[in-house]
Every structure is written in C-alpha cells, then in structure tokens.
PDB file of N, CA and C in Angstrom:
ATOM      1  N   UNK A   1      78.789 -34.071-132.082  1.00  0.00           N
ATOM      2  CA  UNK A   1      77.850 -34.101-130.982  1.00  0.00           C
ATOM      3  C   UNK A   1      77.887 -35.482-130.350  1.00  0.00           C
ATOM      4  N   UNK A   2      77.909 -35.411-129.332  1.00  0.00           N
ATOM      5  CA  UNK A   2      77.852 -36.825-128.243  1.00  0.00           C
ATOM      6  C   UNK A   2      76.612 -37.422-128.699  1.00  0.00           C
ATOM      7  N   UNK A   3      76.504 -38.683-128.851  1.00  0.00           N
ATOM      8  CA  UNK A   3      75.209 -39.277-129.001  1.00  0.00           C
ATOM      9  C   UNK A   3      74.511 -40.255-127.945  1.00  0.00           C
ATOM     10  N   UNK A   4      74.533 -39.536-126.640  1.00  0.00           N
ATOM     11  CA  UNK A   4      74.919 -40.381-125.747  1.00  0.00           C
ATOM     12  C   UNK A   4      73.330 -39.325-124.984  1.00  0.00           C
ATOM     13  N   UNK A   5      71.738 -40.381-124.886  1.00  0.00           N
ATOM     14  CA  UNK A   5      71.193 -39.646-124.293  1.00  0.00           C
ATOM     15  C   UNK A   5      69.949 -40.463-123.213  1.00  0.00           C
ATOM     16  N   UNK A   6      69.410 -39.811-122.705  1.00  0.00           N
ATOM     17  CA  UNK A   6      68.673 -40.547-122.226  1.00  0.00           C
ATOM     18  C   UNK A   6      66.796 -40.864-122.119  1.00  0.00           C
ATOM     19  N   UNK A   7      65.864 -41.298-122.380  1.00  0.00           N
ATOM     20  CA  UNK A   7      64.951 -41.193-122.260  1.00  0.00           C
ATOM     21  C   UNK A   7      64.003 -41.565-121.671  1.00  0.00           C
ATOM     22  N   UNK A   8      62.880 -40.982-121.071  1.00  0.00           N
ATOM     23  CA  UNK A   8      61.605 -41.634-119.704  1.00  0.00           C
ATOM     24  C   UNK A   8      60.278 -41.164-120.697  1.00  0.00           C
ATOM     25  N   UNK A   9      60.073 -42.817-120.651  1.00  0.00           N
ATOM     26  CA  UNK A   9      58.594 -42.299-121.171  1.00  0.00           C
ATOM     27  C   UNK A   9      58.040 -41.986-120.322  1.00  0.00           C
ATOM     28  N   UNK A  10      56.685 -40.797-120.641  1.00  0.00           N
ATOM     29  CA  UNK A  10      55.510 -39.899-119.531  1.00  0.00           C
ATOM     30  C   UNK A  10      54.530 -40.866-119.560  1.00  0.00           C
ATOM     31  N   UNK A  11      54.734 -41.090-118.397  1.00  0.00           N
ATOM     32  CA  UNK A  11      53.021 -41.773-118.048  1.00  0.00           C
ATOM     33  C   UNK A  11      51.735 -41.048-117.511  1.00  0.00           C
ATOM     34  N   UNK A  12      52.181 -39.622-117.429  1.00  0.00           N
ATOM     35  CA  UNK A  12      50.809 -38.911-117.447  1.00  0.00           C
ATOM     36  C   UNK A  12      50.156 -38.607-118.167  1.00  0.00           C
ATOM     37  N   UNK A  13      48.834 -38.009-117.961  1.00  0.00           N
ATOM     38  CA  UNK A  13      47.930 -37.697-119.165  1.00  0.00           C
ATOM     39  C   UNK A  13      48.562 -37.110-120.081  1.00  0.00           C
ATOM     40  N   UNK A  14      47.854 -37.053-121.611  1.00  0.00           N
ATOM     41  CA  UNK A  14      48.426 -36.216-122.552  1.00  0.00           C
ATOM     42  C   UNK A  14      47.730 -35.416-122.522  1.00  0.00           C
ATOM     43  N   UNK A  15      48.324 -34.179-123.643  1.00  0.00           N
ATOM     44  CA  UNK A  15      47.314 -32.960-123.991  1.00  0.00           C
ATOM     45  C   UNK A  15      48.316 -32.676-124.995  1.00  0.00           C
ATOM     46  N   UNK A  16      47.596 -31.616-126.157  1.00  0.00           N
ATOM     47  CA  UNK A  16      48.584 -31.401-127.331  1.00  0.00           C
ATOM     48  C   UNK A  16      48.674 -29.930-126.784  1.00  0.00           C
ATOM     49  N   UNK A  17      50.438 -29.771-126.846  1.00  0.00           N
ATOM     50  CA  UNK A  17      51.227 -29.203-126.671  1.00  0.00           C
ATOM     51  C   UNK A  17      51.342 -27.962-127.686  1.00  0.00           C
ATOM     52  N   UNK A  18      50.671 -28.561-128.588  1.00  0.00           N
ATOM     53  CA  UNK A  18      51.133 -27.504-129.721  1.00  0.00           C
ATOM     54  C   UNK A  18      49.848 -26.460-130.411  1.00  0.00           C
ATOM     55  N   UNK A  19      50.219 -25.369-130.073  1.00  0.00           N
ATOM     56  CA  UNK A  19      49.118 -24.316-130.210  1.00  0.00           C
ATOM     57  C   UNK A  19      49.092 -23.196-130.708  1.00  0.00           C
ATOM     58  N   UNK A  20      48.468 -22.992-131.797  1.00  0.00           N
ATOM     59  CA  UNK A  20      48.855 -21.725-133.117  1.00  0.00           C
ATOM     60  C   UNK A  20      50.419 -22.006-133.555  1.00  0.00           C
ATOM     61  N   UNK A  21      50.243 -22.935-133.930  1.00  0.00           N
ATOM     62  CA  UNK A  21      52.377 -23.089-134.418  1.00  0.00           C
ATOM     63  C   UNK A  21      53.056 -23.324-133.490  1.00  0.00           C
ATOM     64  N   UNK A  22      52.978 -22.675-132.057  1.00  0.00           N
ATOM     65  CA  UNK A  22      53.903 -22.741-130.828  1.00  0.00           C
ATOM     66  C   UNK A  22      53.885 -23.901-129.709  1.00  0.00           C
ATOM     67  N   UNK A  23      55.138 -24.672-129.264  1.00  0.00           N
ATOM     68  CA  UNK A  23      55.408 -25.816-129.153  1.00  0.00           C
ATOM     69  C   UNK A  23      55.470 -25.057-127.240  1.00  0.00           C
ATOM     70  N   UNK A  24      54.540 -25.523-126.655  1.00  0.00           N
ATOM     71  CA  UNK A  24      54.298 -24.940-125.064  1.00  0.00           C
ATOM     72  C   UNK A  24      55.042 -26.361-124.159  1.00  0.00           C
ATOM     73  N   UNK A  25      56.074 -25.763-124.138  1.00  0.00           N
ATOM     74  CA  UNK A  25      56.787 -27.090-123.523  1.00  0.00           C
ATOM     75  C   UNK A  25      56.493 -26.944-122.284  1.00  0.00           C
ATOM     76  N   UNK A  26      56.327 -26.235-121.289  1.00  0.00           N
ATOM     77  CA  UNK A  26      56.011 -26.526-120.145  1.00  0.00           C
ATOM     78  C   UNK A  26      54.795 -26.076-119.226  1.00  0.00           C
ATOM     79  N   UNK A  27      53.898 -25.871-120.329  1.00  0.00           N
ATOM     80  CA  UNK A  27      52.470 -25.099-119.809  1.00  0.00           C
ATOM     81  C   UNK A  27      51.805 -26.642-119.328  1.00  0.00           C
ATOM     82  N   UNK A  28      52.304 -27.427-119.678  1.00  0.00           N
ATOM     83  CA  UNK A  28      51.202 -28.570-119.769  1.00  0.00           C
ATOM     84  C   UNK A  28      52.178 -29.738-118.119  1.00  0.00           C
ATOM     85  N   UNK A  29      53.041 -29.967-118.305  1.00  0.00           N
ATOM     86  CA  UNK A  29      54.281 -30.227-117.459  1.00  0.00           C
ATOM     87  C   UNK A  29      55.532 -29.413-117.898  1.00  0.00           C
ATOM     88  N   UNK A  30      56.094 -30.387-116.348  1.00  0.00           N
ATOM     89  CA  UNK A  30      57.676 -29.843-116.694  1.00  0.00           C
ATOM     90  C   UNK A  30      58.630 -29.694-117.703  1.00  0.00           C
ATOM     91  N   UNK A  31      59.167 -28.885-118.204  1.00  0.00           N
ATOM     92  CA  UNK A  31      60.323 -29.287-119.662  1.00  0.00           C
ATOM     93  C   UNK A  31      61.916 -29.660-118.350  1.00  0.00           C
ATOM     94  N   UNK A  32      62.493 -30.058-119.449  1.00  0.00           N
ATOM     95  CA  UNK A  32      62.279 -29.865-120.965  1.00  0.00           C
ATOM     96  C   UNK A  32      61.907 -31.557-121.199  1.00  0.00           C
ATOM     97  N   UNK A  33      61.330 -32.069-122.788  1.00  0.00           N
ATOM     98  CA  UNK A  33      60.640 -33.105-122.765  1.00  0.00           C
ATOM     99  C   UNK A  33      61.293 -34.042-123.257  1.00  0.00           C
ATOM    100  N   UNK A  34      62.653 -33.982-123.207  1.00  0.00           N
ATOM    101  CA  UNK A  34      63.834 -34.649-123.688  1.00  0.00           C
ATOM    102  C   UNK A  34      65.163 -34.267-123.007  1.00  0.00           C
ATOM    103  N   UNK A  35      66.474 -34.839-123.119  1.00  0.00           N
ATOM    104  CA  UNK A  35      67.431 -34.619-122.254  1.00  0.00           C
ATOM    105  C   UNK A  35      68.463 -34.913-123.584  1.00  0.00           C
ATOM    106  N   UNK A  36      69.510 -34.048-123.850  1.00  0.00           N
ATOM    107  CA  UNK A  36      70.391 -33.529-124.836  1.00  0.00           C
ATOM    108  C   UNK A  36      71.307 -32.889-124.328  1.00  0.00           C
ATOM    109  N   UNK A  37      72.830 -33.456-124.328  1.00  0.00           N
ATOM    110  CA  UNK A  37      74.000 -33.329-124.278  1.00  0.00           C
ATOM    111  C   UNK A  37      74.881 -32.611-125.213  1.00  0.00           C
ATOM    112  N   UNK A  38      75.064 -31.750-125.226  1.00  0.00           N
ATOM    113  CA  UNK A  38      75.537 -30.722-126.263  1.00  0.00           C
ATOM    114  C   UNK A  38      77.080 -30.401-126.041  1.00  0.00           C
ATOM    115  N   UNK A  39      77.962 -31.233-126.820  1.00  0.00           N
ATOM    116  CA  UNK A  39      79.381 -30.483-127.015  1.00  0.00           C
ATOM    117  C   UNK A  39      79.718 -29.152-126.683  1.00  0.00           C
ATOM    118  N   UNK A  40      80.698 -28.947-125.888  1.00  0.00           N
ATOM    119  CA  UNK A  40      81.145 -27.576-125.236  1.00  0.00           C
ATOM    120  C   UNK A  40      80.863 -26.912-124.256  1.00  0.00           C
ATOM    121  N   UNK A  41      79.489 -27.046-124.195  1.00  0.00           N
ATOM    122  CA  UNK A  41      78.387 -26.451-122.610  1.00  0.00           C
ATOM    123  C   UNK A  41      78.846 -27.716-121.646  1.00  0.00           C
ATOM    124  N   UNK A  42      79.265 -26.835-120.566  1.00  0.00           N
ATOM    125  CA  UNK A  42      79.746 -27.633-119.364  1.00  0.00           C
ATOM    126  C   UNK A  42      78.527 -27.986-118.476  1.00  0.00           C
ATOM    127  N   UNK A  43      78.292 -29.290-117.831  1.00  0.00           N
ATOM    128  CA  UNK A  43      77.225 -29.387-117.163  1.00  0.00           C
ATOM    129  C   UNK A  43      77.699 -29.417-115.789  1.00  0.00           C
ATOM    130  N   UNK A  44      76.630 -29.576-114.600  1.00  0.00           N
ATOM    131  CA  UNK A  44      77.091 -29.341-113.374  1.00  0.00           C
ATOM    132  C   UNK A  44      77.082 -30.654-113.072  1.00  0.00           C
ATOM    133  N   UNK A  45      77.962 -31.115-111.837  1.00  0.00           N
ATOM    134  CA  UNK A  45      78.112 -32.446-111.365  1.00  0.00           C
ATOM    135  C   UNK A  45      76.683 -32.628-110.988  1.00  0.00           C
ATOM    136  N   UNK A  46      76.221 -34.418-111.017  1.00  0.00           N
ATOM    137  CA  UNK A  46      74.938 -35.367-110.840  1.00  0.00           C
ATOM    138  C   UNK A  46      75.722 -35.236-109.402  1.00  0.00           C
ATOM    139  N   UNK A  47      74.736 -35.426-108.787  1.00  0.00           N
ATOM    140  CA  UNK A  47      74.961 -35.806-106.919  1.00  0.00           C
ATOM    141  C   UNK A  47      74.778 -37.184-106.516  1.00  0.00           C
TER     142      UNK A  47
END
C-alpha cells in the first residue's frame, strides 16, 4: 500500500459521529473523513 496521504484538520463544530455502534460518516458533514490511496484502484486526474 502507498503510504503517501494527506490530512486537513476540521475546524468545524464537533458532534459524535458514532451512534448505536454505527460510524455516520456523513450525517454530521461531508465524508469521507480521511483521504486513502489504495493500490490498484485507478483515480481520476486532479485539475
């Protein structure tokens, strides 16, 4: 796996995300809440 990634910390409000076990990645904001480069999956050209 590429280890090659990038990260932005959120400067908006928080709220916990996580509810009955389930991880609501984008009920609260946008996902995804991290950015991961995955061997084999082709990505589309940055503009």
């Amino acid at each position: 796996m590429n280890a090659d990634y990038s990260a932005v910390q959120y400067q908006g409000p928080t709220e916990e995300c996580i509810v009955n076990g389930y991880f609501h990645e984008s009920e609260f904001r946008s996902a995804p809440y991290f950015t991961l480069r995955i061997d084999g999956i082709t990505e589309p050209e940055a503009k």
